[in-house]
Structures are given as C-alpha cells and as structure tokens.
C-alpha atoms as a PDB file:
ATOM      1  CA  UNK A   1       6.529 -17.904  17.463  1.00  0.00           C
ATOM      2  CA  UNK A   2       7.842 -14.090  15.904  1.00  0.00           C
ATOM      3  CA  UNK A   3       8.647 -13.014  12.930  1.00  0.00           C
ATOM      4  CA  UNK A   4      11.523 -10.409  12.080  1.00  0.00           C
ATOM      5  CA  UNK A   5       9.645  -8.063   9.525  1.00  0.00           C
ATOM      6  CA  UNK A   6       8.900  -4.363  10.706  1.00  0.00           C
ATOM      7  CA  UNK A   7      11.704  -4.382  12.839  1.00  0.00           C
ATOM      8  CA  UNK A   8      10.375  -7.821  14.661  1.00  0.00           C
ATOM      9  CA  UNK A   9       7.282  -5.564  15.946  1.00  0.00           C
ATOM     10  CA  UNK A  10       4.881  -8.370  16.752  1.00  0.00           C
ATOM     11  CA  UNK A  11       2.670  -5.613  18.296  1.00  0.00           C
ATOM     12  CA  UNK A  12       2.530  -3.213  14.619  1.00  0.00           C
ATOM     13  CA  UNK A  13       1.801  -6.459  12.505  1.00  0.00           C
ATOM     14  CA  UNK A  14      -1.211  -7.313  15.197  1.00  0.00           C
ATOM     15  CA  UNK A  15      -1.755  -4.001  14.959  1.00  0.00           C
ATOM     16  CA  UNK A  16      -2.192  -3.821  11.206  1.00  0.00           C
ATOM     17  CA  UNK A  17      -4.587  -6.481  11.649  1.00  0.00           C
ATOM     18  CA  UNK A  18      -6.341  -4.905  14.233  1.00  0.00           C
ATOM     19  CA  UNK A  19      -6.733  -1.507  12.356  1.00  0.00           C
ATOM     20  CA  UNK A  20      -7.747  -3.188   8.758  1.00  0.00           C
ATOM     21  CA  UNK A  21      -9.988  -4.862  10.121  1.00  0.00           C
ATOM     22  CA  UNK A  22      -8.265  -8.887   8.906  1.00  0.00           C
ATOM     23  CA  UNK A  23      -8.515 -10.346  12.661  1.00  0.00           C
ATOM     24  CA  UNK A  24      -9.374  -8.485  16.376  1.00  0.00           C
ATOM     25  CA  UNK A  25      -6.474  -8.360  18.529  1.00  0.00           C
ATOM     26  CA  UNK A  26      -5.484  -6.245  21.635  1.00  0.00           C
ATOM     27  CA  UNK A  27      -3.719  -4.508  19.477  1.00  0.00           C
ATOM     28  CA  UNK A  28      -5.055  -0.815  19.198  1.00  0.00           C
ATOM     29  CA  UNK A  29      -1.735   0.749  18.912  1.00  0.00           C
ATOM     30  CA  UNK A  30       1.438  -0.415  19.211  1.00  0.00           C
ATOM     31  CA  UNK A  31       5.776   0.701  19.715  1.00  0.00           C
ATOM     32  CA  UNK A  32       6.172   3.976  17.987  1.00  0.00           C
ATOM     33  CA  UNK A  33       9.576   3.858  18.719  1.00  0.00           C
ATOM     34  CA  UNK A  34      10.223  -0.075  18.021  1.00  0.00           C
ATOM     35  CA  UNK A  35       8.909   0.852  14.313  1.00  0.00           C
ATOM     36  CA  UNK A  36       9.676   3.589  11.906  1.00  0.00           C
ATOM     37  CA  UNK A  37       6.161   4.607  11.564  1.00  0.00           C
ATOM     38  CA  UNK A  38       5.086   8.096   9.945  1.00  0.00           C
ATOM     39  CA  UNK A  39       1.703   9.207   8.263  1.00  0.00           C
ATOM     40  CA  UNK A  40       3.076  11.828   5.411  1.00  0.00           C
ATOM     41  CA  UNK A  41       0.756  14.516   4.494  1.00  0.00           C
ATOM     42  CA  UNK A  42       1.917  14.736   1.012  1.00  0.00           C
ATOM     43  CA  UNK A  43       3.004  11.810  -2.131  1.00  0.00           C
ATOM     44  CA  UNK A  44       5.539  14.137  -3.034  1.00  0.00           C
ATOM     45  CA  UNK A  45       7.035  14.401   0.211  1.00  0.00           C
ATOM     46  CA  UNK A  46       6.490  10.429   1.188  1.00  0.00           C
ATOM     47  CA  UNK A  47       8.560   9.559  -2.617  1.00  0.00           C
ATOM     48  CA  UNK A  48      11.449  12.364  -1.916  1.00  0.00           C
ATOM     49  CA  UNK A  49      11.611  10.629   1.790  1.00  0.00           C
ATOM     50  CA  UNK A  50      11.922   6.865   0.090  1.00  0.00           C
ATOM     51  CA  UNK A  51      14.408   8.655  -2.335  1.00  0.00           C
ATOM     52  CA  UNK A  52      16.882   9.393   0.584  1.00  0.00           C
ATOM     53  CA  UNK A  53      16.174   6.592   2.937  1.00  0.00           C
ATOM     54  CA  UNK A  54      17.102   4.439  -0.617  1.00  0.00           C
ATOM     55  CA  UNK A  55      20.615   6.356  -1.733  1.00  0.00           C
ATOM     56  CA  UNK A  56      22.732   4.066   1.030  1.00  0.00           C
ATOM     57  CA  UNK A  57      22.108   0.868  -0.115  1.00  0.00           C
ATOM     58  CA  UNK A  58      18.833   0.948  -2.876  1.00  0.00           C
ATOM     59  CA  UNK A  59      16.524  -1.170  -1.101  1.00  0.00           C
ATOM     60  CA  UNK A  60      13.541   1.273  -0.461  1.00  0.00           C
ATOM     61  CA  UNK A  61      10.217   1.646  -2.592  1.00  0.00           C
ATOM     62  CA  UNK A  62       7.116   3.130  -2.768  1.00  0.00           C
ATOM     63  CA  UNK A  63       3.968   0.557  -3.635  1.00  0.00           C
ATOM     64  CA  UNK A  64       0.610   1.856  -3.589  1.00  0.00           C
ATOM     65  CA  UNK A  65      -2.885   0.105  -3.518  1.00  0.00           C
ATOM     66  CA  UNK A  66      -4.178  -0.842  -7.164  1.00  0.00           C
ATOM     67  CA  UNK A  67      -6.546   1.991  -7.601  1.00  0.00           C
ATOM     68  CA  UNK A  68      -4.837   3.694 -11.057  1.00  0.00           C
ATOM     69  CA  UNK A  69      -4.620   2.200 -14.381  1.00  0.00           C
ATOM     70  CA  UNK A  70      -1.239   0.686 -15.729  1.00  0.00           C
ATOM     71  CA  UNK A  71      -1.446   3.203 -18.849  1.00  0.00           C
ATOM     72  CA  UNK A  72       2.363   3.513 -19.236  1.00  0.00           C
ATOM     73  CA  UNK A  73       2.507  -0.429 -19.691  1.00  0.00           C
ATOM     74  CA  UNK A  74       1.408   0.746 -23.657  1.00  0.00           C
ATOM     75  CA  UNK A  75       2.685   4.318 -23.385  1.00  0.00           C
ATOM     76  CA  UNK A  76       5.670   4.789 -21.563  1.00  0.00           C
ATOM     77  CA  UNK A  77       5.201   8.324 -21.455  1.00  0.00           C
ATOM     78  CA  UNK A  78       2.137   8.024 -19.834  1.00  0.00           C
ATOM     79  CA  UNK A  79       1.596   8.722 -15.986  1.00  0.00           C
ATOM     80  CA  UNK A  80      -0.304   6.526 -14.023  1.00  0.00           C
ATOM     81  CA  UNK A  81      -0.417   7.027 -10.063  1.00  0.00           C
ATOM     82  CA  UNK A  82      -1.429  10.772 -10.435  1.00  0.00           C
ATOM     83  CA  UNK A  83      -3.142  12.984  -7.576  1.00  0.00           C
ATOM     84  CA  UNK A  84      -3.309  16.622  -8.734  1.00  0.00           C
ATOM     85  CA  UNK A  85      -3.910  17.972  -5.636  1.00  0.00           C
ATOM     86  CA  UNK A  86       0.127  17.433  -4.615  1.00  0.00           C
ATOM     87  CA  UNK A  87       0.719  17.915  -7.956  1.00  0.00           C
ATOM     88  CA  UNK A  88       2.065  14.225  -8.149  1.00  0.00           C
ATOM     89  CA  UNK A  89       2.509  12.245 -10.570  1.00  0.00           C
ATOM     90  CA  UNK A  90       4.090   8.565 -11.024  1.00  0.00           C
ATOM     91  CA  UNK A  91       4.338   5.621 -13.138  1.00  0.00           C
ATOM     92  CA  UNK A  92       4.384   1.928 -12.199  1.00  0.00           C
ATOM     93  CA  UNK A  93       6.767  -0.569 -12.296  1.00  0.00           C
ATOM     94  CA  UNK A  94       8.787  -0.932 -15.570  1.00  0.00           C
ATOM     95  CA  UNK A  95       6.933  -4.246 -17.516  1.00  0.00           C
ATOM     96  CA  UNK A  96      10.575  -4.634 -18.652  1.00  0.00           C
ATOM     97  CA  UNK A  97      11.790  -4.986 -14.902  1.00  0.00           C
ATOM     98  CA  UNK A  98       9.376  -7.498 -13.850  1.00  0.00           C
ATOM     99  CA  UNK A  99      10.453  -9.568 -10.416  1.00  0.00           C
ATOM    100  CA  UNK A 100      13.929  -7.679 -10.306  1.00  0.00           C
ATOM    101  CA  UNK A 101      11.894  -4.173  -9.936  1.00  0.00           C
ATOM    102  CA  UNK A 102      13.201  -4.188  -6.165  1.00  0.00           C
ATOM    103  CA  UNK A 103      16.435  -3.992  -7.162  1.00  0.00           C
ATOM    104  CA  UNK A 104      16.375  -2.463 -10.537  1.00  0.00           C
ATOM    105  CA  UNK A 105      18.935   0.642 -11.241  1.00  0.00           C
ATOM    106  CA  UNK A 106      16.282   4.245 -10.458  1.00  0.00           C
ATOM    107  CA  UNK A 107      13.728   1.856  -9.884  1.00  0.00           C
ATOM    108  CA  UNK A 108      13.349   4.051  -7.221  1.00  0.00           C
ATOM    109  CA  UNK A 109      11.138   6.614  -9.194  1.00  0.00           C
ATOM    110  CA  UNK A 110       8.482   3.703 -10.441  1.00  0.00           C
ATOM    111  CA  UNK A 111       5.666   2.399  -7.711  1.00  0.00           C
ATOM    112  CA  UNK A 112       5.090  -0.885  -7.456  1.00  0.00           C
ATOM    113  CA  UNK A 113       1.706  -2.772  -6.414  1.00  0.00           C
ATOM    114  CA  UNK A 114       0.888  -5.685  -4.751  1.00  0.00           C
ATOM    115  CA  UNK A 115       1.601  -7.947  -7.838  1.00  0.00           C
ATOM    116  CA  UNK A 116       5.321  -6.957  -7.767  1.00  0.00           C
ATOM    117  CA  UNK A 117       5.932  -6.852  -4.137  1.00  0.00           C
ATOM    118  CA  UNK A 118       5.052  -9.557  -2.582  1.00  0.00           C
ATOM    119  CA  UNK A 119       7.465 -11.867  -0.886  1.00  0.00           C
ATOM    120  CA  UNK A 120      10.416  -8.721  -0.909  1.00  0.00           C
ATOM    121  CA  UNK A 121      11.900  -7.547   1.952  1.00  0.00           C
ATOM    122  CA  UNK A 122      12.432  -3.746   1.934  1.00  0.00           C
ATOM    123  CA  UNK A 123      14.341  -1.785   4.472  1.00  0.00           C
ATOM    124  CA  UNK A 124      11.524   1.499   3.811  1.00  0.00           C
ATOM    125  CA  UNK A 125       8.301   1.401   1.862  1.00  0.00           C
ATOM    126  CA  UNK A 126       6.364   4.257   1.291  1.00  0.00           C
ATOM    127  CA  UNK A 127       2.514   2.761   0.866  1.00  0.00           C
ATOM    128  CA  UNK A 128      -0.041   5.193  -0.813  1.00  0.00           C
ATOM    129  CA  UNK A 129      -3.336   4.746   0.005  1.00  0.00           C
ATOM    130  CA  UNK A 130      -5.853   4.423  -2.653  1.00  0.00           C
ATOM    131  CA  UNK A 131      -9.824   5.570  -2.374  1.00  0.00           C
ATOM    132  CA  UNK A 132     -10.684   2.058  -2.040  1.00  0.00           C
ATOM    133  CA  UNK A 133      -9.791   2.113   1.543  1.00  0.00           C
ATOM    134  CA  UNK A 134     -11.476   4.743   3.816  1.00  0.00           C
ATOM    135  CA  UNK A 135     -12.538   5.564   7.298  1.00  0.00           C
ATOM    136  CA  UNK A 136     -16.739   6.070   7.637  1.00  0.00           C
ATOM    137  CA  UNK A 137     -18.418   6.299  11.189  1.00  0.00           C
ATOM    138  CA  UNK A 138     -15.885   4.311  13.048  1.00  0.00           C
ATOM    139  CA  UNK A 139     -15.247   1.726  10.820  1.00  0.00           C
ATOM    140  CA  UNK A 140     -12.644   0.827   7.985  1.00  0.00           C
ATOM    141  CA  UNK A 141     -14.907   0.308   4.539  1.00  0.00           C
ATOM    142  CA  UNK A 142     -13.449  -0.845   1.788  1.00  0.00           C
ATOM    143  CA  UNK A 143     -14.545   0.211  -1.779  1.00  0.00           C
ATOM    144  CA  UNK A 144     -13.823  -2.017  -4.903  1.00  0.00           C
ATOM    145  CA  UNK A 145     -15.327   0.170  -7.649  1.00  0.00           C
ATOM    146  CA  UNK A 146     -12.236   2.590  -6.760  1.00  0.00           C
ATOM    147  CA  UNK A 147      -9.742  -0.047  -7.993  1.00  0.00           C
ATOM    148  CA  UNK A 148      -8.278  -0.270 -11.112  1.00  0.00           C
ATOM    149  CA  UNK A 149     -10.408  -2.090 -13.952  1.00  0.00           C
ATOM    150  CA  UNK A 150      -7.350  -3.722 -14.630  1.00  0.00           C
ATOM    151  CA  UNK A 151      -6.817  -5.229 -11.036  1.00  0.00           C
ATOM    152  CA  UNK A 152      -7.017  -9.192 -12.179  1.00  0.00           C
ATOM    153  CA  UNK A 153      -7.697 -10.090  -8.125  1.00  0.00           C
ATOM    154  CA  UNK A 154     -11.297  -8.405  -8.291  1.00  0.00           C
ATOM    155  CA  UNK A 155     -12.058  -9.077 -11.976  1.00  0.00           C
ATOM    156  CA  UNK A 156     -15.945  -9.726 -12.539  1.00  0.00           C
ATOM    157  CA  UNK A 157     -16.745  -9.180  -8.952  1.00  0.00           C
ATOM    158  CA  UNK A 158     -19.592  -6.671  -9.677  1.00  0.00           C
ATOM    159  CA  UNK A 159     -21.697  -9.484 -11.685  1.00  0.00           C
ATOM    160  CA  UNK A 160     -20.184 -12.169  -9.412  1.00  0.00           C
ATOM    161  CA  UNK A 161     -21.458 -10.558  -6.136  1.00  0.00           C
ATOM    162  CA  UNK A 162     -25.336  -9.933  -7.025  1.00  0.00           C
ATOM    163  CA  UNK A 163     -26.409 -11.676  -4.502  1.00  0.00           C
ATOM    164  CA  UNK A 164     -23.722 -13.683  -3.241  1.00  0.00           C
ATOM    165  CA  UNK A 165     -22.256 -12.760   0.088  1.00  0.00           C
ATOM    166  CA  UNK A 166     -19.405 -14.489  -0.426  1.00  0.00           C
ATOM    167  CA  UNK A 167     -17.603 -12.794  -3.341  1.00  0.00           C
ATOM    168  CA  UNK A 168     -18.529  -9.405  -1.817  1.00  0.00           C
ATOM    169  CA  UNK A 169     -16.559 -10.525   1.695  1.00  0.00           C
ATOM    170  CA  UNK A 170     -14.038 -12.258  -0.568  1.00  0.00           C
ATOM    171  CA  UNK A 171     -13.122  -8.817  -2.401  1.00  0.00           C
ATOM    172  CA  UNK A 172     -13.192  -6.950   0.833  1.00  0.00           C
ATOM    173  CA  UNK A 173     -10.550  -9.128   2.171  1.00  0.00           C
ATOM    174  CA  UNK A 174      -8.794  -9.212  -0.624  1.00  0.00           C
ATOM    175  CA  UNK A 175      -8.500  -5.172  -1.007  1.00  0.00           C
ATOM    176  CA  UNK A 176      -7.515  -5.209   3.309  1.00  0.00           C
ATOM    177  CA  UNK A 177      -4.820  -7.884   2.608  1.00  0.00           C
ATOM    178  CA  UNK A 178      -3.435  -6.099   0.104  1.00  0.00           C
ATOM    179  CA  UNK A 179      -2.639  -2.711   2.153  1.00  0.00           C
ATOM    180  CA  UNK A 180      -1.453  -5.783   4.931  1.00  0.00           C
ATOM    181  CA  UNK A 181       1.038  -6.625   2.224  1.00  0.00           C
ATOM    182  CA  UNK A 182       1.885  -3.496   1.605  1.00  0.00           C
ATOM    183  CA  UNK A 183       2.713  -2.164   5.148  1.00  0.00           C
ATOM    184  CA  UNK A 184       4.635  -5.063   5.828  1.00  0.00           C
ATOM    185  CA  UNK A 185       7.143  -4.723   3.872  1.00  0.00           C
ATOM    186  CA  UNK A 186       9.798  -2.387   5.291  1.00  0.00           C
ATOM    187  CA  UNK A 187      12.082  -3.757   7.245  1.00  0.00           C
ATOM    188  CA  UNK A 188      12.713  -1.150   9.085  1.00  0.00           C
ATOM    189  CA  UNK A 189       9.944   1.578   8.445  1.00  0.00           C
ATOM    190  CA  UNK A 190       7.014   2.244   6.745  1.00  0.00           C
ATOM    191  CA  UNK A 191       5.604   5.337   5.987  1.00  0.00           C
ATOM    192  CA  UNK A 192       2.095   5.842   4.736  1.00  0.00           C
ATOM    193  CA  UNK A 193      -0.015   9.095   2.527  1.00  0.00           C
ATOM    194  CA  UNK A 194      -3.281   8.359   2.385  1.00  0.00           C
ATOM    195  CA  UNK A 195      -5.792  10.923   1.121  1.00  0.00           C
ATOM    196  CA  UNK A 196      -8.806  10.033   3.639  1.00  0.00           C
ATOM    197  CA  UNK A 197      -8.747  12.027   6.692  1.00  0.00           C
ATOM    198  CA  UNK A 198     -10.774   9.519   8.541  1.00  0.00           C
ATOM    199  CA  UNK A 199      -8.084   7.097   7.688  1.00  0.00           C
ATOM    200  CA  UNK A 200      -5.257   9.489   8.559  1.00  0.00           C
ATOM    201  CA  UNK A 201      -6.829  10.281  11.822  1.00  0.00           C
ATOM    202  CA  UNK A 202      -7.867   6.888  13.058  1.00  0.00           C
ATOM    203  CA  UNK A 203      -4.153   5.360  12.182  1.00  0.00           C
ATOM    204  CA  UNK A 204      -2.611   8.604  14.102  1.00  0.00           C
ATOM    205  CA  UNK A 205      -4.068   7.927  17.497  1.00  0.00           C
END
C-alpha cells in the first residue's frame, strides 16, 4: 500500500504526479522536511552538491531529461549536456559503462538519462531540467522538438502525429514520465536546476 523510495514520501511521489501533470491528486505540495527537496539555481552548483553528497558511499548521480545530443558516444572529447549561461558543461554516461554506470569508479562526473537509470536506487539525484518541460499560463507544457534527435522513445513522432491525437498525447506522457523517473530516484533527496522560471516558481510554492 507504500512504497519506500524518496524517503517513503507517499505525499512527494503524489505530488510529482500532481505537479507533471501524470494523474490529479490532493497533492499540491507535500513534507519538505520528510524529503530532501531543493530547487538549485545553478548546474554547476546542483553537480558540485551530488559530488559531496556521493564521496561517503558513491551512490549519488546527476540524470537529466534527453534534450542534448550523445556527441561524446563518437568523440569522447566532446561535451554534450552544455548550458553556457553557468558556464557548464557535461558529458553522458560512458557507452563503455553501460548498466554498471551507477556504480562505476568517477562516474560521478558523467549524467545519465532515463535510458540508464531506470530501475536504480540512488541515495541523491540531481535532475536537470531540459527545455522540453516548461511552465506557460498555469499549466505544465511539454515540448518534444526540444529533445534530442537521438531520443529513440519519440523517434518519428513529428510525421506520426499529423493528425493523430494519440501519438501527440503518447509523446507528452512519455516526456512527463520521464522527469517522474527521474525525480524518483533518490532515496533520500532530490535536487532539481531547471532553467524555466515558470517551472522553478510553480515547483517552489
């Protein structure tokens, strides 16, 4: 009848579907202080606070929505996850890590997405919030053009969805379960950047 991720907050995982919009609950807010929850103004500062909460036992990660092309899959010198307005910059996963990326020696320094995460059991995440996820007018709207080209989940949608309902709601619940993923990961805490101010301001209150 519970469940023992996020601390065994029943109210932040009702919550989460609440606020992305997967299923209406009561749920407009939940325990602050049942659940290590922060929104981080900065990348930089949400990886350096993964970084610590990760030196006691490894078992913290960032993961970020699938909005930023796997480049360094082909270059490994290549950046992928950048933002320049922090001045960040990050690659994903290691191909050569695959399922064990979790655990994986200064794995700590890759991101992972939702192809790599799910199923793991974190103590902290740190979740960056792409553009295809934003607050507009009151509402959560999700945006598929803004994820990567390379995102298999969403592949052909854009000549699939002329005129069918149903692959457009299909992609928009696929890009809200995804951050639902995401956020549920930590054990113990999850801590969020996410560039949209809507967003920011909506999950704050």
């Amino acid at each position: 009848a519970s469940q023992f991720r996020c601390a065994g907050s029943d109210g932040y995982m009702a919550w989460l579907d609440n606020f992305l919009g997967i299923r209406e609950t009561a749920n407009t807010d939940f325990d602050r202080d049942a659940f290590d929850f922060r929104i981080i103004d900065s990348p930089v500062e949400l990886h350096d606070l993964i970084r610590e909460k990760n030196k006691p036992n490894n078992k913290s990660r960032v993961v970020a929505g699938y909005c930023w092309d796997w480049k360094s899959k082909n270059n490994p010198d290549a950046w992928d996850i950048e933002i320049p307005e922090h001045d960040y910059r990050a690659q994903w996963n290691l191909g050569s890590d695959g399922s064990l990326w979790a655990v994986a020696e200064n794995s700590v320094e890759q991101v992972g997405c939702i192809h790599t995460c799910q199923g793991l059991e974190l103590d902290y995440v740190g979740v960056i919030i792409g553009p295809d996820l934003a607050w507009r007018e009151g509402q959560l709207l999700t945006d598929p053009s803004q994820r990567s080209k390379q995102d298999r989940s969403i592949r052909g949608y854009k000549s699939q969805s002329k005129g069918n309902l149903e692959v457009h709601d299909r992609v928009d619940r696929i890009i809200r379960n995804t951050y639902k993923t995401l956020m549920s990961r930590g054990m113990r805490g999850c801590y969020i950047y996410i560039s949209d101010l809507g967003s920011r301001a909506a999950m704050q209150k």
